[in-house]
Protein backbone atom coordinates (compact mmCIF):
# COMPACT_ATOMS: atom_id res chain seq x y z
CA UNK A 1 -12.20 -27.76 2.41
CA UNK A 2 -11.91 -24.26 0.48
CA UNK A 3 -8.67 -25.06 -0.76
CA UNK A 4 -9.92 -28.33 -2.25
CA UNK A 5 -13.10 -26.65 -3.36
CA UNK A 6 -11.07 -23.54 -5.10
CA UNK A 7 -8.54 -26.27 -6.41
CA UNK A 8 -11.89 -28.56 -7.99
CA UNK A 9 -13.33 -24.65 -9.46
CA UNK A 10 -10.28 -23.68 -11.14
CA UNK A 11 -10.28 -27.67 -13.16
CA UNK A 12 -13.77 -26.54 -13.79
CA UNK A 13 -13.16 -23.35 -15.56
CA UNK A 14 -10.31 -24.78 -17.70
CA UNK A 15 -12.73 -27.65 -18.45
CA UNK A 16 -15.66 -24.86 -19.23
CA UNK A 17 -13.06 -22.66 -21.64
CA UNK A 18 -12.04 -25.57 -23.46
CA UNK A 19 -15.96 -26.63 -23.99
CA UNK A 20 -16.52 -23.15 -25.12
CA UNK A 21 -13.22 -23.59 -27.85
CA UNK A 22 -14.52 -26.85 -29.22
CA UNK A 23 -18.15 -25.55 -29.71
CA UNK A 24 -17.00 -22.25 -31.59
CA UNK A 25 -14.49 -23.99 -33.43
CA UNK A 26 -17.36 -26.69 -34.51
CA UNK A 27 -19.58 -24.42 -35.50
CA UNK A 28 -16.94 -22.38 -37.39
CA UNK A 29 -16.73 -25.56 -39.40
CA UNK A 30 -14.06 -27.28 -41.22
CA UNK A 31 -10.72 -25.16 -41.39
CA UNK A 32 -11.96 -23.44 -38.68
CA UNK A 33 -13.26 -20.56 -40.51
CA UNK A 34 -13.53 -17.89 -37.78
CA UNK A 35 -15.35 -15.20 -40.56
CA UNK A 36 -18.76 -17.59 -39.98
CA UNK A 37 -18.29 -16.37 -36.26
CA UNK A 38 -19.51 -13.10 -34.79
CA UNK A 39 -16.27 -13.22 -32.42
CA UNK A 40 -13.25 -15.42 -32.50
CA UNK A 41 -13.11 -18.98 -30.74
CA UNK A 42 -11.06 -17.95 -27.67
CA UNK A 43 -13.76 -15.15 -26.64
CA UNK A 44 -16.28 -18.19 -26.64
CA UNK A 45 -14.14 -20.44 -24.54
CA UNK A 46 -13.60 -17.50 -22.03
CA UNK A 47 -17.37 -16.83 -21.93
CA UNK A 48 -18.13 -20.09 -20.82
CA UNK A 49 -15.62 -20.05 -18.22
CA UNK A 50 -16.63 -16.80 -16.92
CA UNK A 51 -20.10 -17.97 -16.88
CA UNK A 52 -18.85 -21.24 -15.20
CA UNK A 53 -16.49 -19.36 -12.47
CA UNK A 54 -18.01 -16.08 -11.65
CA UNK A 55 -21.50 -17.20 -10.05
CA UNK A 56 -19.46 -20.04 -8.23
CA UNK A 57 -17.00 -17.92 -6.65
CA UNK A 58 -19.71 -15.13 -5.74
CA UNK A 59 -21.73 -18.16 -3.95
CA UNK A 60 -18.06 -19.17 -2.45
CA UNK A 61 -17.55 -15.54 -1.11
CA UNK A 62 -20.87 -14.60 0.03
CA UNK A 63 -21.21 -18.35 2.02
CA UNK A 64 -17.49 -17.99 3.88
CA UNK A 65 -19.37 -14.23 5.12
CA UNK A 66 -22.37 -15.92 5.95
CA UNK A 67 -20.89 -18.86 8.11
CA UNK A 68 -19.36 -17.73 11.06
CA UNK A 69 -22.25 -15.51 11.82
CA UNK A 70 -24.53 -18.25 11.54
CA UNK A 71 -22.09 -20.59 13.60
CA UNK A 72 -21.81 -18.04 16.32
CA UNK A 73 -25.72 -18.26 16.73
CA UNK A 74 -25.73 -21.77 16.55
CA UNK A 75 -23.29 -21.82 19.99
CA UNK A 76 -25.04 -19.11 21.63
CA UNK A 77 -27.98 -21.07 21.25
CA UNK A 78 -26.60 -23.65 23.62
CA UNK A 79 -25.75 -21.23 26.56
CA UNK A 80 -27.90 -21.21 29.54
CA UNK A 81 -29.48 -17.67 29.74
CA UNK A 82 -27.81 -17.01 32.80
CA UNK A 83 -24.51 -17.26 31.42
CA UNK A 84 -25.04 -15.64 28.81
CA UNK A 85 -26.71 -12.43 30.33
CA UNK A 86 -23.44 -11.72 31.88
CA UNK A 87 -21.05 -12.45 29.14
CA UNK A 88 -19.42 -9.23 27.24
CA UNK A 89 -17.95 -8.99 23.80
CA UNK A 90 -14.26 -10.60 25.15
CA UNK A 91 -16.30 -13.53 26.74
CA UNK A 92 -18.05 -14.51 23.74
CA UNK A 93 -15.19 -14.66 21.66
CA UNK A 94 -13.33 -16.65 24.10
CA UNK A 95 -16.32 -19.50 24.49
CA UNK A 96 -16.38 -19.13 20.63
CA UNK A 97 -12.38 -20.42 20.26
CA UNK A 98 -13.26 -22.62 23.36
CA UNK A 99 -16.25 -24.27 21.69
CA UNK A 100 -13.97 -24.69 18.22
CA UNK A 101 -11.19 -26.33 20.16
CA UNK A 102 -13.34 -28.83 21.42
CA UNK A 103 -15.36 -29.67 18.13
CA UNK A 104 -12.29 -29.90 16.51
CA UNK A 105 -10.89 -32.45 18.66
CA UNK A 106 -8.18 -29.84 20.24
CA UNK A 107 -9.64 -29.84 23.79
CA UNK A 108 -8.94 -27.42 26.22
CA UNK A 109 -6.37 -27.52 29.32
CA UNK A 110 -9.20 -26.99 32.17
CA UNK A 111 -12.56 -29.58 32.30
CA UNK A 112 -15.30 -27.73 29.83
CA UNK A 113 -18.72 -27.24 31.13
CA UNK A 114 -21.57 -29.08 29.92
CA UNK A 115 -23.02 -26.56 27.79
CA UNK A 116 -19.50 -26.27 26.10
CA UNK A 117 -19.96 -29.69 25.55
CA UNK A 118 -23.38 -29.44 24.14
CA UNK A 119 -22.41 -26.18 22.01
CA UNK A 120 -19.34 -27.98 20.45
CA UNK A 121 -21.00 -31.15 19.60
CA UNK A 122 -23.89 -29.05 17.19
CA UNK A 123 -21.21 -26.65 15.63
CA UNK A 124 -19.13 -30.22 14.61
CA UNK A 125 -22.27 -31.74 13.22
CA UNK A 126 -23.26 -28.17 11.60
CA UNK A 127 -19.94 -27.46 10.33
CA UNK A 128 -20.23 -30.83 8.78
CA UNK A 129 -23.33 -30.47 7.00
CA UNK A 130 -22.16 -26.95 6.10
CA UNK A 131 -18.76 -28.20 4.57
CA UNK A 132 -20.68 -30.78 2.42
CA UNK A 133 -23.49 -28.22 1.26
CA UNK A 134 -21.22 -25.47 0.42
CA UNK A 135 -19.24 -27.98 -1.67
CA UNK A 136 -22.38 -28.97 -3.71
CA UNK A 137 -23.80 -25.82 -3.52
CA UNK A 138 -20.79 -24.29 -5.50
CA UNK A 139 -19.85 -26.61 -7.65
CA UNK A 140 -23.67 -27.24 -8.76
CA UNK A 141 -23.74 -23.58 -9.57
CA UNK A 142 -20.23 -23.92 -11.69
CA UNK A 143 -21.73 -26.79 -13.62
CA UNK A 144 -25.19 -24.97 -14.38
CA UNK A 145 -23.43 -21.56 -15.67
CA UNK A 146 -21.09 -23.51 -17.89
CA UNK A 147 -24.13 -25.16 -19.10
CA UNK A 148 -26.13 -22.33 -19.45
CA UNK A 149 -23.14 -20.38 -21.04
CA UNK A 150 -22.90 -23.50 -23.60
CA UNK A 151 -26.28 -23.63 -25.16
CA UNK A 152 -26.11 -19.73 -25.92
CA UNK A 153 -23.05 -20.24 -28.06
CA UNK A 154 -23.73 -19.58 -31.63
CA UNK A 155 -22.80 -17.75 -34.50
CA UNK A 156 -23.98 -14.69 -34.20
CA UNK A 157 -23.87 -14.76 -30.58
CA UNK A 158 -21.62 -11.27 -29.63
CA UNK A 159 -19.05 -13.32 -26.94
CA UNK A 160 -16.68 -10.60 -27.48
CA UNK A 161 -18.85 -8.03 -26.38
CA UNK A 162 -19.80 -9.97 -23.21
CA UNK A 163 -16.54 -10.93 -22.18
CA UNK A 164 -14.71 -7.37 -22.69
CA UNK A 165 -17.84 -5.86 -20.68
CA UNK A 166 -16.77 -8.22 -18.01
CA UNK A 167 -13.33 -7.46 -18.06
CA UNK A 168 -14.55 -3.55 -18.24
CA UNK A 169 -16.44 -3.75 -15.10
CA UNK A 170 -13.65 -6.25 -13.43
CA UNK A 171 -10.81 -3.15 -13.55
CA UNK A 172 -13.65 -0.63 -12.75
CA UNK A 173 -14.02 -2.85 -9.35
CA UNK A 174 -10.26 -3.06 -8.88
CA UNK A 175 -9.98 0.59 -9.19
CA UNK A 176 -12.85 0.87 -6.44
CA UNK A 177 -10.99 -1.39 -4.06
CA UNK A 178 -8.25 0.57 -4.35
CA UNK A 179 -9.98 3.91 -3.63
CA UNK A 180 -12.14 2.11 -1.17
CA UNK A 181 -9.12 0.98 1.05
CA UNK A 182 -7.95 4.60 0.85
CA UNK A 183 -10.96 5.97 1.91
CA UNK A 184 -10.93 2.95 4.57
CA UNK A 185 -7.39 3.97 5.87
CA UNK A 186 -8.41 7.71 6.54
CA UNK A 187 -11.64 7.20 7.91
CA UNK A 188 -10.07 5.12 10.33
CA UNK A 189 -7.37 7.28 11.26
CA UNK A 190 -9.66 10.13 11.15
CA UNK A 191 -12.16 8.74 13.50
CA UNK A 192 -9.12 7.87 16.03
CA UNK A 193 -8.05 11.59 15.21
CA UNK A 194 -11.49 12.98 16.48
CA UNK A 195 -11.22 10.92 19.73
CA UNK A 196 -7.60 11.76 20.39
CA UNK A 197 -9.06 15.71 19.85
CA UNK A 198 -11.76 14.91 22.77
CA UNK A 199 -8.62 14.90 24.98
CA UNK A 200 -6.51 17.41 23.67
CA UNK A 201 -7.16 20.93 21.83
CA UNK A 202 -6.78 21.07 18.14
CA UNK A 203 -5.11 24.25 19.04
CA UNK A 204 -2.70 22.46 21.41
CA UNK A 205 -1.96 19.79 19.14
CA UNK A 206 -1.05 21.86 16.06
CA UNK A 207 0.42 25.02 17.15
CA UNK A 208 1.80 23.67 20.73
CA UNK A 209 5.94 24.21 20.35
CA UNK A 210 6.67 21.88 23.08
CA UNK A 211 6.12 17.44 22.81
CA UNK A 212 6.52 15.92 26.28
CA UNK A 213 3.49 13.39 26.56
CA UNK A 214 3.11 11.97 30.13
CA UNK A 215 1.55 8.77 30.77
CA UNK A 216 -0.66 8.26 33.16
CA UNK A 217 -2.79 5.14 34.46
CA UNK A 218 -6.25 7.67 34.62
CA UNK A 219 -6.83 7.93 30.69
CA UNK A 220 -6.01 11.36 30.86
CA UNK A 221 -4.14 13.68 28.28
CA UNK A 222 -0.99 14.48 30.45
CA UNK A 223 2.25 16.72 29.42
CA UNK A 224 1.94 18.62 26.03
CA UNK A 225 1.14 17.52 22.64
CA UNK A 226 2.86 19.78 20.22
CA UNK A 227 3.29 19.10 16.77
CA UNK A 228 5.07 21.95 15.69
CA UNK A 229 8.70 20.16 16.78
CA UNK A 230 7.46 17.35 15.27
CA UNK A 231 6.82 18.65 11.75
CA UNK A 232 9.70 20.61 11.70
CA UNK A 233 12.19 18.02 11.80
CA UNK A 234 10.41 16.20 9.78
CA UNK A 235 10.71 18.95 6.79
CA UNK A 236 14.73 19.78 8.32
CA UNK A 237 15.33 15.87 7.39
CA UNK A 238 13.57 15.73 4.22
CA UNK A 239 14.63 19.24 3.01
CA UNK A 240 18.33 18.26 3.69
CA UNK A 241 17.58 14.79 1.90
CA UNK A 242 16.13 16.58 -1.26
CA UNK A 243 19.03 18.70 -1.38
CA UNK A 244 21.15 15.78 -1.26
CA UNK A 245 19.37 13.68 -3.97
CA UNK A 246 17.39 16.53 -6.03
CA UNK A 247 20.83 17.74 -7.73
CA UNK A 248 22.89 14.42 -7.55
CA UNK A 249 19.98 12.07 -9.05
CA UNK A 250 18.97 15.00 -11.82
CA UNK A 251 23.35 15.01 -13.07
CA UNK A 252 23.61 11.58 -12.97
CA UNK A 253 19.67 11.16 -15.53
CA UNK A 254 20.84 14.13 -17.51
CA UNK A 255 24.64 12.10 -18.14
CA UNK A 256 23.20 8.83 -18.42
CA UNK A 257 20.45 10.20 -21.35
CA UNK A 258 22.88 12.86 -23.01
CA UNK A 259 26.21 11.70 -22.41
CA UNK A 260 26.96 8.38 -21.22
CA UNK A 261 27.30 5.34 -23.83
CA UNK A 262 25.34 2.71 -23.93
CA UNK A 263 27.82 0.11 -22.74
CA UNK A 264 28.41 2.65 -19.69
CA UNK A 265 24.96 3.07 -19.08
CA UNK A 266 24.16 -0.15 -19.13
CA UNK A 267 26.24 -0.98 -16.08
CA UNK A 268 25.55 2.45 -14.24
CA UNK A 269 21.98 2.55 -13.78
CA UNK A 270 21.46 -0.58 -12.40
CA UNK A 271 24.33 -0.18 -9.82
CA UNK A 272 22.77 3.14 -9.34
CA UNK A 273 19.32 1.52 -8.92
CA UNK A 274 20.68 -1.17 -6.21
CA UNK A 275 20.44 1.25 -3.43
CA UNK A 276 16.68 1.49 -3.75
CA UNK A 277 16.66 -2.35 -2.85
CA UNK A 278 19.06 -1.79 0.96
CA UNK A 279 16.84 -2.45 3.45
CA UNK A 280 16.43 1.10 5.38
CA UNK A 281 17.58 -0.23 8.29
CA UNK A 282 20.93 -0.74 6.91
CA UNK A 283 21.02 2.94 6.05
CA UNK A 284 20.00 3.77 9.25
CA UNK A 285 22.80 1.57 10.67
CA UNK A 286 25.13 3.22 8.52
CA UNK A 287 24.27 6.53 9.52
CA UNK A 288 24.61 5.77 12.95
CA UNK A 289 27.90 4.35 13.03
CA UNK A 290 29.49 5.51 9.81
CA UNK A 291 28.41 8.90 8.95
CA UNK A 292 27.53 10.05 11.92
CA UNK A 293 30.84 9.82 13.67
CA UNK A 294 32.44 11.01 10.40
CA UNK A 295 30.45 14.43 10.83
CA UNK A 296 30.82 14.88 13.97
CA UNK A 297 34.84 13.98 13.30
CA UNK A 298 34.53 16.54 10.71
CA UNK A 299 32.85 18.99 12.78
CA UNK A 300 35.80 19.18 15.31
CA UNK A 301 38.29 19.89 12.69
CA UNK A 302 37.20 22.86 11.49
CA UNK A 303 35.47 23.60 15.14
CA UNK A 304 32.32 23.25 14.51
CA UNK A 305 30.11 20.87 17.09
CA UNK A 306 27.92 18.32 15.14
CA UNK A 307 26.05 16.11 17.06
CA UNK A 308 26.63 12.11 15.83
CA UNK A 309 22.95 11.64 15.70
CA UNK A 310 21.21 14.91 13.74
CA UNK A 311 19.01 16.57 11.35
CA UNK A 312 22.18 16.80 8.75
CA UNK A 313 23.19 12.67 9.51
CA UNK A 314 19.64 11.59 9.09
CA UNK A 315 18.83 13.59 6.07
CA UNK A 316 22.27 13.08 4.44
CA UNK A 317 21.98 9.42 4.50
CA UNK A 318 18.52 9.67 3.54
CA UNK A 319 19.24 11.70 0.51
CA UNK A 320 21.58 9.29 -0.90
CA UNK A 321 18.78 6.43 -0.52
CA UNK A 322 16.41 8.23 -2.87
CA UNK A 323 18.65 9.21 -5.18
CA UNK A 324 17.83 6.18 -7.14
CA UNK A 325 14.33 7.73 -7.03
CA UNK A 326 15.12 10.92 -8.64
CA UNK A 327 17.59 9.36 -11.55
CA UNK A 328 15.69 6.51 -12.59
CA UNK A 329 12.54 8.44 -13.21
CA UNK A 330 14.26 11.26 -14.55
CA UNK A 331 16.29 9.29 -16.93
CA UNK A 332 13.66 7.26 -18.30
CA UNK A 333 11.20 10.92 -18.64
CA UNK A 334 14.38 12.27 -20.08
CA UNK A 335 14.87 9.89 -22.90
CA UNK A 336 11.32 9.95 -23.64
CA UNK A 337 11.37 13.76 -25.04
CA UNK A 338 10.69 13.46 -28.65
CA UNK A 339 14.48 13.39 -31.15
CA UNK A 340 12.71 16.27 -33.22
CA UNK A 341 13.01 18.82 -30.44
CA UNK A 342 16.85 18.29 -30.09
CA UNK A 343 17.82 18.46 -33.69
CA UNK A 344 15.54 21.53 -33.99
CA UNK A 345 17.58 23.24 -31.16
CA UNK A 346 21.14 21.77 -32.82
CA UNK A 347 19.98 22.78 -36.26
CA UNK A 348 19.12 26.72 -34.67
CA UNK A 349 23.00 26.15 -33.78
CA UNK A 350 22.29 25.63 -30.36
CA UNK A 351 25.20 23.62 -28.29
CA UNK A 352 24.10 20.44 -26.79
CA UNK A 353 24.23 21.98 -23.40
CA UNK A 354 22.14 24.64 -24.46
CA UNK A 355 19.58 22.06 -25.78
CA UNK A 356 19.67 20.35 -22.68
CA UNK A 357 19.03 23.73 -20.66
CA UNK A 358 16.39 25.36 -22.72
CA UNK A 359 14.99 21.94 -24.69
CA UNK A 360 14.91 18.96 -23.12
CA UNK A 361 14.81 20.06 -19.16
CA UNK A 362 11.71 22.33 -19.96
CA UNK A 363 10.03 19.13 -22.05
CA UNK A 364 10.86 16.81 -19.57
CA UNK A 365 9.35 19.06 -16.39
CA UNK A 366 6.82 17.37 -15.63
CA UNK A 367 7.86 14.19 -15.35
CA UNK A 368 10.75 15.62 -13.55
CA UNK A 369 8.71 16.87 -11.20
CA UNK A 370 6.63 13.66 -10.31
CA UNK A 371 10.40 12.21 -9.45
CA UNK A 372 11.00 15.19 -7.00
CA UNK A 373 7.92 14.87 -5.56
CA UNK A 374 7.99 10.83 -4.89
CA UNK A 375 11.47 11.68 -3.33
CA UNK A 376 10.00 14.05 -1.47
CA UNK A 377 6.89 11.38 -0.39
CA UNK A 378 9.54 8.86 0.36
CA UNK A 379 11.63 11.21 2.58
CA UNK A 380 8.58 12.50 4.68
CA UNK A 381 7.26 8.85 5.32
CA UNK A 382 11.14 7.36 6.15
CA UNK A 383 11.25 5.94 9.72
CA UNK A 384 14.07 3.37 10.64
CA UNK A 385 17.02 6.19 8.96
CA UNK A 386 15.47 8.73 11.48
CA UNK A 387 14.57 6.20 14.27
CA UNK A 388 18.95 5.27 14.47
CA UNK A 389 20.32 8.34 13.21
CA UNK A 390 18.30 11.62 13.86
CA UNK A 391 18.88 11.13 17.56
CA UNK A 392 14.93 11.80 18.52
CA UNK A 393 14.89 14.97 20.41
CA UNK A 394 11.51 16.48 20.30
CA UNK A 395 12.85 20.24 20.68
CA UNK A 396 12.19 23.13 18.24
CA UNK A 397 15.35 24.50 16.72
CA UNK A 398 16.75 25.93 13.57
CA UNK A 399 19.86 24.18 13.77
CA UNK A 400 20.52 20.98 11.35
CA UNK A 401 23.67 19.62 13.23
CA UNK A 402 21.70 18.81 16.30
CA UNK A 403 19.30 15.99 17.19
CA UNK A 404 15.51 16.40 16.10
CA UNK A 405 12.72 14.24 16.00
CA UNK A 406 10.15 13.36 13.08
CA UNK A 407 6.61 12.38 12.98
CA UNK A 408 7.25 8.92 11.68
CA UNK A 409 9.29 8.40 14.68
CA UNK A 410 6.70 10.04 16.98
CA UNK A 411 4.62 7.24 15.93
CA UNK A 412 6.62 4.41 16.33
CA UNK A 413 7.41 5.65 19.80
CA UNK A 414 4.16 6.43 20.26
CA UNK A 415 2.94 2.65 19.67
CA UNK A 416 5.95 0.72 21.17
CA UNK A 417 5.56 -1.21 24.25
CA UNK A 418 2.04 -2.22 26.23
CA UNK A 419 0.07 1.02 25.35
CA UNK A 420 -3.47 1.10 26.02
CA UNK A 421 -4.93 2.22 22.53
CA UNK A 422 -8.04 4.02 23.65
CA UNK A 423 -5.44 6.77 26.14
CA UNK A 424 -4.83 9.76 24.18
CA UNK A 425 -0.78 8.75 24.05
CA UNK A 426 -2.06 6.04 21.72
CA UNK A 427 -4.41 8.09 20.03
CA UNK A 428 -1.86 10.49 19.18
CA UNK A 429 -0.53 8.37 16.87
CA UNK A 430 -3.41 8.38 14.41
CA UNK A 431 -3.95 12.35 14.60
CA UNK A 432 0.00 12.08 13.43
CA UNK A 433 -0.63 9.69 10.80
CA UNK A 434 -3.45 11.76 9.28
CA UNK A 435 -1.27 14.74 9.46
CA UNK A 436 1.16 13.37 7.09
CA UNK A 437 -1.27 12.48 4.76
CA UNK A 438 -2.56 15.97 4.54
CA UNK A 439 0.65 17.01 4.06
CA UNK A 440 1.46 14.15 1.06
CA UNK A 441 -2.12 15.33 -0.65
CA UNK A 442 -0.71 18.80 -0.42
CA UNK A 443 2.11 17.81 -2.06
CA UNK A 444 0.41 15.90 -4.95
CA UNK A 445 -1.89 18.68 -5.49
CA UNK A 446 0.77 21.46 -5.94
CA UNK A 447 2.77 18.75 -8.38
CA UNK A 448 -0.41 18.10 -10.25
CA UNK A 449 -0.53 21.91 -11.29
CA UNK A 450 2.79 22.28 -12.11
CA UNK A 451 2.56 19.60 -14.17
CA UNK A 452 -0.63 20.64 -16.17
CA UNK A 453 0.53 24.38 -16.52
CA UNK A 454 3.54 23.13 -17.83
CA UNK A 455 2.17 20.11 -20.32
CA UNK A 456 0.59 22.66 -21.99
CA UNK A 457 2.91 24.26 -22.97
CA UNK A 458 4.48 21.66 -25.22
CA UNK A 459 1.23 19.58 -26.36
C-alpha cells in the first residue's frame, strides 16, 4: 500500500508542476513574456509541486511512526490481564509477529489461543481501515496544497524566493542528518564504552601492555584488557603502509602533472586508480599467499627470519592499496596550482625541478596533506588485509617482521561467534571502536592546522 501510495504522490507532483507551468506561462501572456513575471515559469511549477508533495509526504512519514504504536495497543488490548502481567519485552514482540501472522493469513505451526484469535481479527479489520484512511488522508492533503499553491500564483507573487528558501532549508536538514548520525554513532558507542568501563579500569584498558580476554559464563571481566598491543600494531601497520604509499603515490602525481603526456596520462591514472576498486579481501589474500611467503623467502636469503604473516606483509600490501589514494588526490591538487606561479619561478630562471620543489609542492600542501591524511584514515580503519596477513598476535614488540595484531581486528574477533553483547568481551568492542575515532579526530584536527597555517601563506 505505501508503494502504490508513493507511486500515486509522485504522478501528483508532476501533475501539480505542470499546473503551476501552464498558470505562469498564461499569465505571462502571449509569447510567453516572462519580464510580466516576478520569477520565471519553472519556479511556479516547482512551487506548486512542493506545496502539493511536501505536506503529503510529512502526513506519510509521521502516520508510518504513528501506526505500529497504535497497532501494538490495539493487540494488547485483547490479552487477558493475566497473561499479560507476566509477559516481558521478548514476549510481547513475539505475540506481536504471532498476532500479524495470523491476520495476515500466514498462520502459525502450533494451535493459537483464543485471545490470539481475537487480537488478530481487530488488527486485520484496523489495519484495513488504517490502509484506506492513510490513503485518503494523504492524497487529500496532496490535492489541497496543490490547490492552495495554485490560487496564490500571480504576477508578482515571489515563487523564486519560496522555492530557493525551501531548497535552503532542505540541504540545511541534510547536513543535520548527517551530523546527527555522527553524533548517533558515538553516543552509542560511547554509552557501550561507559558500561564496558563498569567492568574494567580505564587504567587497565588503556595503559594495560598485555590482551588475553577470558570468557567466562558469569558476566565477569576475565584475563586482561590491554590496549597498548593493540594500538601499536595498529600504527606499525599503518606507519609501514604510509611509507609504502606516501612516497610512491606523491612520484607517480608529481610525473603524471609535470611530466607525463597527455596520451600517457590518460592511460596511467586510471590503471593506477583500479586498485582502489580490489575488493580488500583480495589484497589480503594476496598478502597471505603471495607476499608473505615471498618475504619470508627473502628473509632466509640474506638470514634474516620474517614471519609469513607480519607487521611488514600487512602494511606492505596495504600501502600499495592506498596508493591510489595518495596520487589521485595529489595529482588532481597538483594540477590545480595556478600556471602564473610556474612561469614566475621559470622566468626567475628557475629549472623545472626547482619549480616543482620550491613552487608547486609548497602551493599544493595542503591539499597534499588531506591525501596523506585520508591514506592514513584508510590504513588505521583496514581490517580484512590485517585479519589474513598480519598474523593476529596480540603481543607488544618493536619488531615489524613478526606477527601483531590491530584494533580493527580486535573487533572483529571480538564480535565473531555467539557472544553475549552485554559481557564485557562484547563490550570491548565498542570502547575499541571509540578509540579509533579519537584517534581519526586527532588526526583531522592536526591536518586542519597544517592546512590553514599553510593556506595562508599563498592566499
Amino acid at each position: 500500500m505505501n508503494l502504490l501510495l508513493i507511486g500515486v504522490l509522485l504522478a501528483l507532483i508532476a501533475i501539480a508542476y505542470q499546473i503551476g507551468l501552464s498558470k505562469s506561462r498564461s499569465l505571462a501572456g502571449k509569447g510567453n513574456n516572462s519580464a510580466l513575471l516576478h520569477s520565471r515559469p519553472g519556479y511556479y511549477g516547482a512551487l506548486v509541486a512542493l506545496w502539493c508533495g511536501i505536506p503529503a509526504f510529512l502526513i506519510l512519514i509521521v502516520w508510518n511512526i504513528v501506526e505500529p504504536n497504535i497497532l501494538k495497543h490495539i493487540v494488547l488490548n485483547q490479552v487477558p490481564a493475566s497473561v499479560a502481567a507476566s509477559m516481558d519485552q521478548a514476549s510481547i514482540e513475539v505475540l506481536l509477529n504471532r498476532v500479524k501472522a495470523i491476520a495476515s493469513g500466514f498462520g502459525v505451526t502450533d494451535q493459537p489461543a483464543a485471545y490470539e484469535l481475537a487480537a488478530a481479527q481487530q488488527l486485520a479489520k484496523v489495519q484495513t481501515i488504517g490502509s484506506y484512511a492513510k490513503f485518503a488522508v494523504v492524497l487529500c492533503a496532496a490535492i489541497f496544497g496543490l490547490l492552495w499553491a495554485k490560487k496564490r500564483i500571480g504576477q508578482n507573487y515571489r515563487a523564486r524566493n519560496k522555492v530557493e528558501k525551501t531548497i535552503n532549508i532542505a540541504l540545511a536538514l541534510c547536513s543535520g542528518i548527517a551530523i546527527l548520525t555522527t553524533l548517533g554513532i558515538v553516543m552509542s558507542m560511547f554509552s557501550e564504552a561507559l558500561r564496558f568501563f563498569s567492568f574494567v579500569s580505564p587504567f587497565d584498558f588503556f595503559f594495560g601492555t598485555e590482551w588475553n580476554p577470558g570468557f567466562s559464563t558469569s558476566g565477569s571481566a576475565e584475563g586482561s584488557y590491554g590496549l597498548l598491543p593493540l594500538l601499536w600494531g595498529t600504527l606499525m601497520v599503518s606507519g609501514i603502509a604510509l611509507l609504502v604509499s606516501v612516497p610512491v603515490g606523491l612520484m607517480i602525481a608529481i610525473y603524471l602533472a609535470e611530466y607525463a603526456s597527455s596520451t600517457l596520462r590518460a592511460w596511467v591514472k586510471p590503471a593506477i586508480e583500479i586498485l582502489a576498486g580490489i575488493p580488500t579481501i583480495v589484497y589480503g589474500v594476496f598478502a597471505l599467499m603471495i607476499i608473505g611467503p615471498f618475504f619470508k623467502m627473502l628473509g632466509e636469503m640474506v638470514g634474516i627470519s620474517i614471519n609469513a604473516t607480519s607487521a611488514l606483509t600487512a602494511g606492505f600490501v596495504m600501502g600499495i592499496m592506498i596508493i591510489p589514494f595518495v596520487s589521485s588526490l595529489s595529482d588532481d591538487i597538483i594540477t590545480q596550482v595556478p600556471r602564473a606561479l610556474r612561469d614566475g619561478s621559470l622566468g626567475l630562471g628557475a629549472t623545472k625541478s626547482e619549480t616543482i620543489r620550491q613552487v608547486v609542492i609548497p602551493a599544493a600542501l595542503p591539499g597534499i596533506i588531506g591525501a596523506f591524511l585520508l591514506a592514513a584514515s584508510r590504513a588505521i580503519g583496514e581490517t580484512m588485509i590485517v585479519v589474513l596477513a598480519a598474523g593476529n598476535s596480540p603481543l607488544l614488540h618493536v619488531n615489524p617482521l613478526e606477527a601483531v595484531s590491530t584494533v580493527t581486528v580486535t573487533i572483529v574477533n571480538q564480535l565473531t561467534g555467539d557472544t553475549d553483547f552485554a559481557s564485557p568481551q562484547a563490550l570491548v568492542a565498542f570502547a575499541l571502536g571509540l578509540t579509533l575515532f579519537v584517534i581519526t579526530l586527532g588526526l583531522n584536527i592536526v591536518a586542519l592546522y597544517i592546512v590553514r597555517k599553510y593556506r595562508e601563506q599563498y592566499e
